[in-house]
PDB file of N, CA and C in Angstrom:
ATOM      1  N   UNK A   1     -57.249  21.004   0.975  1.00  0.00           N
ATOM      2  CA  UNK A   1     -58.278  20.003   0.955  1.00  0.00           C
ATOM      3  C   UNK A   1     -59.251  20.333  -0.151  1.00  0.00           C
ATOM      4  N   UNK A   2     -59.613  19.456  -1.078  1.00  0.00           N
ATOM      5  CA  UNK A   2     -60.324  19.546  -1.733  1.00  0.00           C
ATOM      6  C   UNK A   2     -62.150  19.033  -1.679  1.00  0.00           C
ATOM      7  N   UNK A   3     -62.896  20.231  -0.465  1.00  0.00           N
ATOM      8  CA  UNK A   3     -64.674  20.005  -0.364  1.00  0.00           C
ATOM      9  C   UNK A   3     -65.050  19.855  -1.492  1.00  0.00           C
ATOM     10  N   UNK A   4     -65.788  18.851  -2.194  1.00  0.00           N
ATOM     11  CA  UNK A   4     -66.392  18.759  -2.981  1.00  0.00           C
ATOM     12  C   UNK A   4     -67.978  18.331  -2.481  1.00  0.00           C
ATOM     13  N   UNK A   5     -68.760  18.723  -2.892  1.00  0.00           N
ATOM     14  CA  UNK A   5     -69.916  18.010  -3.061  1.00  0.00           C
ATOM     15  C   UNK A   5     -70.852  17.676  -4.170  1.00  0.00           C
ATOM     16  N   UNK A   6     -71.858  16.444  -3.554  1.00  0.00           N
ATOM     17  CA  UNK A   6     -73.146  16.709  -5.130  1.00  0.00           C
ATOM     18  C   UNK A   6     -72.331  15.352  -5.927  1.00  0.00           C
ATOM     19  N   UNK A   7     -72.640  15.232  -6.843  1.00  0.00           N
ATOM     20  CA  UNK A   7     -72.036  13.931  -7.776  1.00  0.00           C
ATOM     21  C   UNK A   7     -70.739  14.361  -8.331  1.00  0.00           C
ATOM     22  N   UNK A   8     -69.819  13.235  -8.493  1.00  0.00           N
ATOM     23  CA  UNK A   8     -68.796  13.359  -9.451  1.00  0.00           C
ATOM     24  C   UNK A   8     -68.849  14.657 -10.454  1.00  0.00           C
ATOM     25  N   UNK A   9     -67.993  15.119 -10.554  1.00  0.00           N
ATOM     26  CA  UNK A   9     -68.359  15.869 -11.952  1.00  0.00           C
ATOM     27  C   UNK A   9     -67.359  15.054 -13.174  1.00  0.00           C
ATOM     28  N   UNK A  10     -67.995  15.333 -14.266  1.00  0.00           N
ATOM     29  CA  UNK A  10     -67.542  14.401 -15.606  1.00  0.00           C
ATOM     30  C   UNK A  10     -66.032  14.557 -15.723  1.00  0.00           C
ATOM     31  N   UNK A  11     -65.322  13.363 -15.598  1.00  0.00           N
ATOM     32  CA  UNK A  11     -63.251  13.248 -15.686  1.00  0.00           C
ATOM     33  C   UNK A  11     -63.167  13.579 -14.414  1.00  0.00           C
ATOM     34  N   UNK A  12     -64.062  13.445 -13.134  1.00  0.00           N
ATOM     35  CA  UNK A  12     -63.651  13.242 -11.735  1.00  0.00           C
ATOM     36  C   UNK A  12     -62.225  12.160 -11.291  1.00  0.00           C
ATOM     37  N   UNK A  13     -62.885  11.477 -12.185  1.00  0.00           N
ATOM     38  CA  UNK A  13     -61.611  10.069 -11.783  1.00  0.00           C
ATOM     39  C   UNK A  13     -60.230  11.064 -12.380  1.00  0.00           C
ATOM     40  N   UNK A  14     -60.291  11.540 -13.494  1.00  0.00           N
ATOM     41  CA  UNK A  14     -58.805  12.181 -14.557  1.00  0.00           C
ATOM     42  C   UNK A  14     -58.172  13.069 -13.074  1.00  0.00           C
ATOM     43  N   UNK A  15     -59.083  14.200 -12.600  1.00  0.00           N
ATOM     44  CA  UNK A  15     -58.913  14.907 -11.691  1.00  0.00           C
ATOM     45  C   UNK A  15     -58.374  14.849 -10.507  1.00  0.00           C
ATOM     46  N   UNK A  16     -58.792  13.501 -10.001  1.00  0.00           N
ATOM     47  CA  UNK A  16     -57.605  12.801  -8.704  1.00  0.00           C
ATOM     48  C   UNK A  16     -56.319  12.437  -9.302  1.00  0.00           C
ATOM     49  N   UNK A  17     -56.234  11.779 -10.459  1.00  0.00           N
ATOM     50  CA  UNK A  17     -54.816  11.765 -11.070  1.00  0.00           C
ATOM     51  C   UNK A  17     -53.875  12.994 -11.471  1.00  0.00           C
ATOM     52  N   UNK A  18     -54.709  13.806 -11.644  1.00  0.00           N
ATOM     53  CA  UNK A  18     -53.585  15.056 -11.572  1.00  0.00           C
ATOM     54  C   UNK A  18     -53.320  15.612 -10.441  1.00  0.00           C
ATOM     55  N   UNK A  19     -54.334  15.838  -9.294  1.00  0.00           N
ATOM     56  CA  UNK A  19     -54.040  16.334  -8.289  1.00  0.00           C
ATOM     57  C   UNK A  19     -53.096  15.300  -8.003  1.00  0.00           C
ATOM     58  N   UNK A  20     -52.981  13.957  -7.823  1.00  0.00           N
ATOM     59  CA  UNK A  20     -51.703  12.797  -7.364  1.00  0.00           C
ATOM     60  C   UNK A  20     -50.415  13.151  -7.862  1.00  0.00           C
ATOM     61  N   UNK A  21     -50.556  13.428  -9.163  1.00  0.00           N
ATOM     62  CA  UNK A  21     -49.182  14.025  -9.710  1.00  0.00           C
ATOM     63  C   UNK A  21     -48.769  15.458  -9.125  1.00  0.00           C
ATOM     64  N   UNK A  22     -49.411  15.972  -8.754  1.00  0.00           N
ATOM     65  CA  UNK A  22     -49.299  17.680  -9.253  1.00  0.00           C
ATOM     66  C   UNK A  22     -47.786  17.950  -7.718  1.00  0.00           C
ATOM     67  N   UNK A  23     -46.897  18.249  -8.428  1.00  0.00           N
ATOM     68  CA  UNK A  23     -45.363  18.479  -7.417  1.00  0.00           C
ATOM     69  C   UNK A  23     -45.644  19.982  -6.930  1.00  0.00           C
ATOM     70  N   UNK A  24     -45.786  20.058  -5.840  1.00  0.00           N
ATOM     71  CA  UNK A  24     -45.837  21.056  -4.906  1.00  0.00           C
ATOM     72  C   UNK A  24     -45.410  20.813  -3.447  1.00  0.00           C
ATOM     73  N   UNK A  25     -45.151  22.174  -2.968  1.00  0.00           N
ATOM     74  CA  UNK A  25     -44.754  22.201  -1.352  1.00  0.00           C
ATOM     75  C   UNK A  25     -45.841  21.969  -0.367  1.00  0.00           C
ATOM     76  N   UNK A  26     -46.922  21.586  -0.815  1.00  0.00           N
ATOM     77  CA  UNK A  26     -48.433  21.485   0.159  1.00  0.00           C
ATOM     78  C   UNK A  26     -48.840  20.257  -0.460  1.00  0.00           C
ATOM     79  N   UNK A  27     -49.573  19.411   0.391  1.00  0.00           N
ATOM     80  CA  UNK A  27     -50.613  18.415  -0.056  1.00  0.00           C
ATOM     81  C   UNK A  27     -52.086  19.013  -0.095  1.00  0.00           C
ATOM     82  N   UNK A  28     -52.478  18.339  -1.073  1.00  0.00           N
ATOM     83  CA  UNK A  28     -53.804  18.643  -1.354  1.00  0.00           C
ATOM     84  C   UNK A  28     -54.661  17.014  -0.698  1.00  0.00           C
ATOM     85  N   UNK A  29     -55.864  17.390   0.064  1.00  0.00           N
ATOM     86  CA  UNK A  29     -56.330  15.814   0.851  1.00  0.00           C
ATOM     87  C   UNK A  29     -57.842  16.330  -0.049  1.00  0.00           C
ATOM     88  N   UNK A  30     -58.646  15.200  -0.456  1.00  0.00           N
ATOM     89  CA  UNK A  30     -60.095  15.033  -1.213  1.00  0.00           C
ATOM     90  C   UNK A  30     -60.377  14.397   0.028  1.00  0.00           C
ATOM     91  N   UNK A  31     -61.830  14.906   0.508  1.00  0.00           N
ATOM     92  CA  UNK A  31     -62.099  14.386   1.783  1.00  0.00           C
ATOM     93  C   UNK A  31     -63.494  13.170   1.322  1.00  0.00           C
ATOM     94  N   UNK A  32     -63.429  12.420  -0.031  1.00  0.00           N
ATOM     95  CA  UNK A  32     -64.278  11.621  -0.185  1.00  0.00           C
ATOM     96  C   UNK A  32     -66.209  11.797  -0.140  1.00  0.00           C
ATOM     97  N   UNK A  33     -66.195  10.960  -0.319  1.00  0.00           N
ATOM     98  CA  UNK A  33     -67.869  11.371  -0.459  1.00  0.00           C
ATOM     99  C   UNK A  33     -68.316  11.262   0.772  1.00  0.00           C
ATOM    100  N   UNK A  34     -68.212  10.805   1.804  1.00  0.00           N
ATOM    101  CA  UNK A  34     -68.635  10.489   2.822  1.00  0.00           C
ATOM    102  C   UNK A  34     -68.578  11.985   3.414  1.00  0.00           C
ATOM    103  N   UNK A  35     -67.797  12.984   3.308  1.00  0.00           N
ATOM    104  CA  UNK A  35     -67.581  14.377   4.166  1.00  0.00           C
ATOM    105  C   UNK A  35     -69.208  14.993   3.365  1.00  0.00           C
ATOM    106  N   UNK A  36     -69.520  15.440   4.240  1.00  0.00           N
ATOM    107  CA  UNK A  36     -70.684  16.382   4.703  1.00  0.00           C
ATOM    108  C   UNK A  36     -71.790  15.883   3.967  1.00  0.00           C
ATOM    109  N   UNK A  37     -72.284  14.763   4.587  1.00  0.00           N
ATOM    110  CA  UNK A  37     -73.327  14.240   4.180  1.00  0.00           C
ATOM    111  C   UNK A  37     -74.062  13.878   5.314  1.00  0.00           C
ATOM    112  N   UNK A  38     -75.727  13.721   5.166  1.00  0.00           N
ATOM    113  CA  UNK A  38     -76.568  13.195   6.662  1.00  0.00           C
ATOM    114  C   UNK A  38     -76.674  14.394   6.995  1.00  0.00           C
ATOM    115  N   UNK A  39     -77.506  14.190   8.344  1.00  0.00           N
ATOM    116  CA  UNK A  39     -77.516  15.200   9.148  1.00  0.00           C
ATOM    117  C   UNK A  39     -76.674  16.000   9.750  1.00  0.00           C
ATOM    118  N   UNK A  40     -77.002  17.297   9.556  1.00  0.00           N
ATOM    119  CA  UNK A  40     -76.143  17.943   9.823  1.00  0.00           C
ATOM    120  C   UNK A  40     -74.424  18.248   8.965  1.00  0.00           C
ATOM    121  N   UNK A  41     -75.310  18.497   7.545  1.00  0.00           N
ATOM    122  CA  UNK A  41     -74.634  18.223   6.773  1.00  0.00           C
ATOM    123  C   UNK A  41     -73.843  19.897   6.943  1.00  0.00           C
ATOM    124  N   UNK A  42     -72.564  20.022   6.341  1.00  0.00           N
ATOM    125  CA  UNK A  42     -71.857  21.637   6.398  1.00  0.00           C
ATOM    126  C   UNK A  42     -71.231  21.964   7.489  1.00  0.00           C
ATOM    127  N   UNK A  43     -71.227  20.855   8.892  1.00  0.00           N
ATOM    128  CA  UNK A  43     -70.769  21.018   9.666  1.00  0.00           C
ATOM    129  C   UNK A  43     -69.444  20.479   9.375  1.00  0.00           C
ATOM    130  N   UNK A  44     -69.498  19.472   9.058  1.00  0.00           N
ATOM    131  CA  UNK A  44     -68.023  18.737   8.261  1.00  0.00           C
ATOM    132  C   UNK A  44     -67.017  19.927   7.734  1.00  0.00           C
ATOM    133  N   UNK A  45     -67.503  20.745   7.240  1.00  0.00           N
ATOM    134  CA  UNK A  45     -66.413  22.020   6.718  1.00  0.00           C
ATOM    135  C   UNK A  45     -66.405  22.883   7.428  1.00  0.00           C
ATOM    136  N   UNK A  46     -67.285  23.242   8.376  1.00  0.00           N
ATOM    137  CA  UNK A  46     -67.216  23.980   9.292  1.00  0.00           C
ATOM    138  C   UNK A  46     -66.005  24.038  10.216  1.00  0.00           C
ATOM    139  N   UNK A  47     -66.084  22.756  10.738  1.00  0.00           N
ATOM    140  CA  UNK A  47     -65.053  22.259  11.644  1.00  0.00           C
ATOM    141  C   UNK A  47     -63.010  22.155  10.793  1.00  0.00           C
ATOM    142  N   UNK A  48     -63.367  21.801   9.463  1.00  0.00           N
ATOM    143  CA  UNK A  48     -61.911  22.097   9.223  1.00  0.00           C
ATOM    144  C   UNK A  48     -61.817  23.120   8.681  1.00  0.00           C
ATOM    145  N   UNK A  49     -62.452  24.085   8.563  1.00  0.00           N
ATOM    146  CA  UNK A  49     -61.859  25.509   7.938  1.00  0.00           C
ATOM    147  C   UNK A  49     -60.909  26.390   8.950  1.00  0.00           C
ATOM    148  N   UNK A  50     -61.116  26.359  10.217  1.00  0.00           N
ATOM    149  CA  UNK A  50     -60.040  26.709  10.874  1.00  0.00           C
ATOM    150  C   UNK A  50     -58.963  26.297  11.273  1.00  0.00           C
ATOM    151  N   UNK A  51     -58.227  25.274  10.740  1.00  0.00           N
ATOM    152  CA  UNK A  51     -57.379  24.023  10.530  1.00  0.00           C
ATOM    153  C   UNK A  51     -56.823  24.982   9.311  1.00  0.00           C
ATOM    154  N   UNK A  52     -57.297  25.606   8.136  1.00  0.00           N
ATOM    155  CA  UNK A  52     -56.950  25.386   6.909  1.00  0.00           C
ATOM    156  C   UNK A  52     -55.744  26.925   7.120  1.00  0.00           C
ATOM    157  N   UNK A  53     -55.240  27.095   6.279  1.00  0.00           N
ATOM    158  CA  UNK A  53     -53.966  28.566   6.226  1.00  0.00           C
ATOM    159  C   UNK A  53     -54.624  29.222   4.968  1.00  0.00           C
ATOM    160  N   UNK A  54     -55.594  28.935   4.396  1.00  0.00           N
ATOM    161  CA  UNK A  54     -56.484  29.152   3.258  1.00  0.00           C
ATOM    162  C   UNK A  54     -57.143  28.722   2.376  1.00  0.00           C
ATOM    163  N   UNK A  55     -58.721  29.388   1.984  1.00  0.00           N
ATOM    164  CA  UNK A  55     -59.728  28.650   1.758  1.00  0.00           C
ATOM    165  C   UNK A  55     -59.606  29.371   0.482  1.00  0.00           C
ATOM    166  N   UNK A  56     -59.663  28.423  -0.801  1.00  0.00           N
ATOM    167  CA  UNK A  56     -60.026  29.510  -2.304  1.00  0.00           C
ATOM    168  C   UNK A  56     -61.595  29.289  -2.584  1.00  0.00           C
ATOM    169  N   UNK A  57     -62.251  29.681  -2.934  1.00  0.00           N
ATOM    170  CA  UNK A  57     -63.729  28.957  -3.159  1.00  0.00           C
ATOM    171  C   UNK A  57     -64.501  30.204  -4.604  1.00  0.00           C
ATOM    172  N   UNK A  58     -65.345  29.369  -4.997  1.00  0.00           N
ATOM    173  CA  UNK A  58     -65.790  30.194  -6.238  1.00  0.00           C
ATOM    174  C   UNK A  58     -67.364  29.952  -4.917  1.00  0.00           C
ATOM    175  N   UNK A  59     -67.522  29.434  -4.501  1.00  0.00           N
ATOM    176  CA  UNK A  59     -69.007  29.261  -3.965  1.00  0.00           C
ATOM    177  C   UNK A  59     -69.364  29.927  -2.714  1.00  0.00           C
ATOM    178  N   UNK A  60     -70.207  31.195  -2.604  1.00  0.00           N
ATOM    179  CA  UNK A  60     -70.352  32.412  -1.525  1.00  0.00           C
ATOM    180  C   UNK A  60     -70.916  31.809  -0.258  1.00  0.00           C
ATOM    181  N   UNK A  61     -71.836  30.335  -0.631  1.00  0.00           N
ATOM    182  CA  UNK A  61     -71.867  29.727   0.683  1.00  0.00           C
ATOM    183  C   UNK A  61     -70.287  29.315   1.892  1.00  0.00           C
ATOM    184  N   UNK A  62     -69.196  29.085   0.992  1.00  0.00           N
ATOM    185  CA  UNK A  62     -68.329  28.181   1.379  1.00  0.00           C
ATOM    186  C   UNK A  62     -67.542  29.526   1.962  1.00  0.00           C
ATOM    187  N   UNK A  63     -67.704  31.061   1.090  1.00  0.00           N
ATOM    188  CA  UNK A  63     -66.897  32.107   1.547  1.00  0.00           C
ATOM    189  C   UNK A  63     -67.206  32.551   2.650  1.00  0.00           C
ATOM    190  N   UNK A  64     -68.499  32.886   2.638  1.00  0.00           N
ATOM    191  CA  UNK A  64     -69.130  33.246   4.237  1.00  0.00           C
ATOM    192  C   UNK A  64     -69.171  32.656   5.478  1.00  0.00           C
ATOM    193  N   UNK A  65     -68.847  31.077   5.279  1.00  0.00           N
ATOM    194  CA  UNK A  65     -68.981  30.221   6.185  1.00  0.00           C
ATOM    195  C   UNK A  65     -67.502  30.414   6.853  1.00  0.00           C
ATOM    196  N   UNK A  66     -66.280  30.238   5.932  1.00  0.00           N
ATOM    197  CA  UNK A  66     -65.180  30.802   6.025  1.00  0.00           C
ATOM    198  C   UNK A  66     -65.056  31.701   7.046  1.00  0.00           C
ATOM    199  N   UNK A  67     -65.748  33.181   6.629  1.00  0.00           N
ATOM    200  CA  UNK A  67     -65.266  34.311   7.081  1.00  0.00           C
ATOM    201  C   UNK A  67     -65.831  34.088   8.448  1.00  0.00           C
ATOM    202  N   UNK A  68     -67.190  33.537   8.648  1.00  0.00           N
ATOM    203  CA  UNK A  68     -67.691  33.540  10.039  1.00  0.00           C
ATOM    204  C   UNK A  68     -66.996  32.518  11.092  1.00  0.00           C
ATOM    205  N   UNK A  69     -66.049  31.243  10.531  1.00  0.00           N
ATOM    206  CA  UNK A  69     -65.282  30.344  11.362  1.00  0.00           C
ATOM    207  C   UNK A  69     -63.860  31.396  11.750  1.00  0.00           C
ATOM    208  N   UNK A  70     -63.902  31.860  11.030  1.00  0.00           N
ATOM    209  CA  UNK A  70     -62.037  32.444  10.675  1.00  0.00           C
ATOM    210  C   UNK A  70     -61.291  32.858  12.190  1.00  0.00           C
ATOM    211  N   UNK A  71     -60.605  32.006  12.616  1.00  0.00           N
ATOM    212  CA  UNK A  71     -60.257  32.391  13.997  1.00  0.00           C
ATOM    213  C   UNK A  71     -58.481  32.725  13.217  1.00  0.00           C
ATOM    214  N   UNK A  72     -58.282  34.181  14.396  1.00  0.00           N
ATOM    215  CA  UNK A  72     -57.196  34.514  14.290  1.00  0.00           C
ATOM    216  C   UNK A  72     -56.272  33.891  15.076  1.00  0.00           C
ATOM    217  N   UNK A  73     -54.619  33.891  13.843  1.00  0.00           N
ATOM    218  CA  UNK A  73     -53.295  33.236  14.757  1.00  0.00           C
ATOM    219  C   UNK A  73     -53.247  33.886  15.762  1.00  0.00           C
TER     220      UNK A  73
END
């Protein structure tokens, strides 16, 4: 799944077209602008990170949040 937040970033649109193309054994899902917005915003990722088989993230908010959901198989 691809969390994004905050505005588009510049060739956002180019970026869904490659992820559409991109041939792999996994789907990649963009959860739209509507995910984690309003109140109670971060709960939105909260809730699917333990759903996920792995989280890559450059952002230490998104790592920690990770490590503190992380329920074992």
């Amino acid at each position: 799944m691809a969390c994004k937040r905050g505005r588009p970033a510049k060739g956002a649109g180019q970026r869904s077209e490659q992820i559409s193309e991109f041939d792999c054994p996994f789907w990649i899902t963009e959860l739209g602008a509507r995910f984690d917005r309003g109140e109670g915003a971060f709960l939105d990722t909260a809730a699917i990170i333990p759903n996920l088989d792995l989280v890559i993230t450059s952002d230490t908010a998104m790592a920690h949040l990770a490590g503190a959901t992380a329920i074992r198989a």
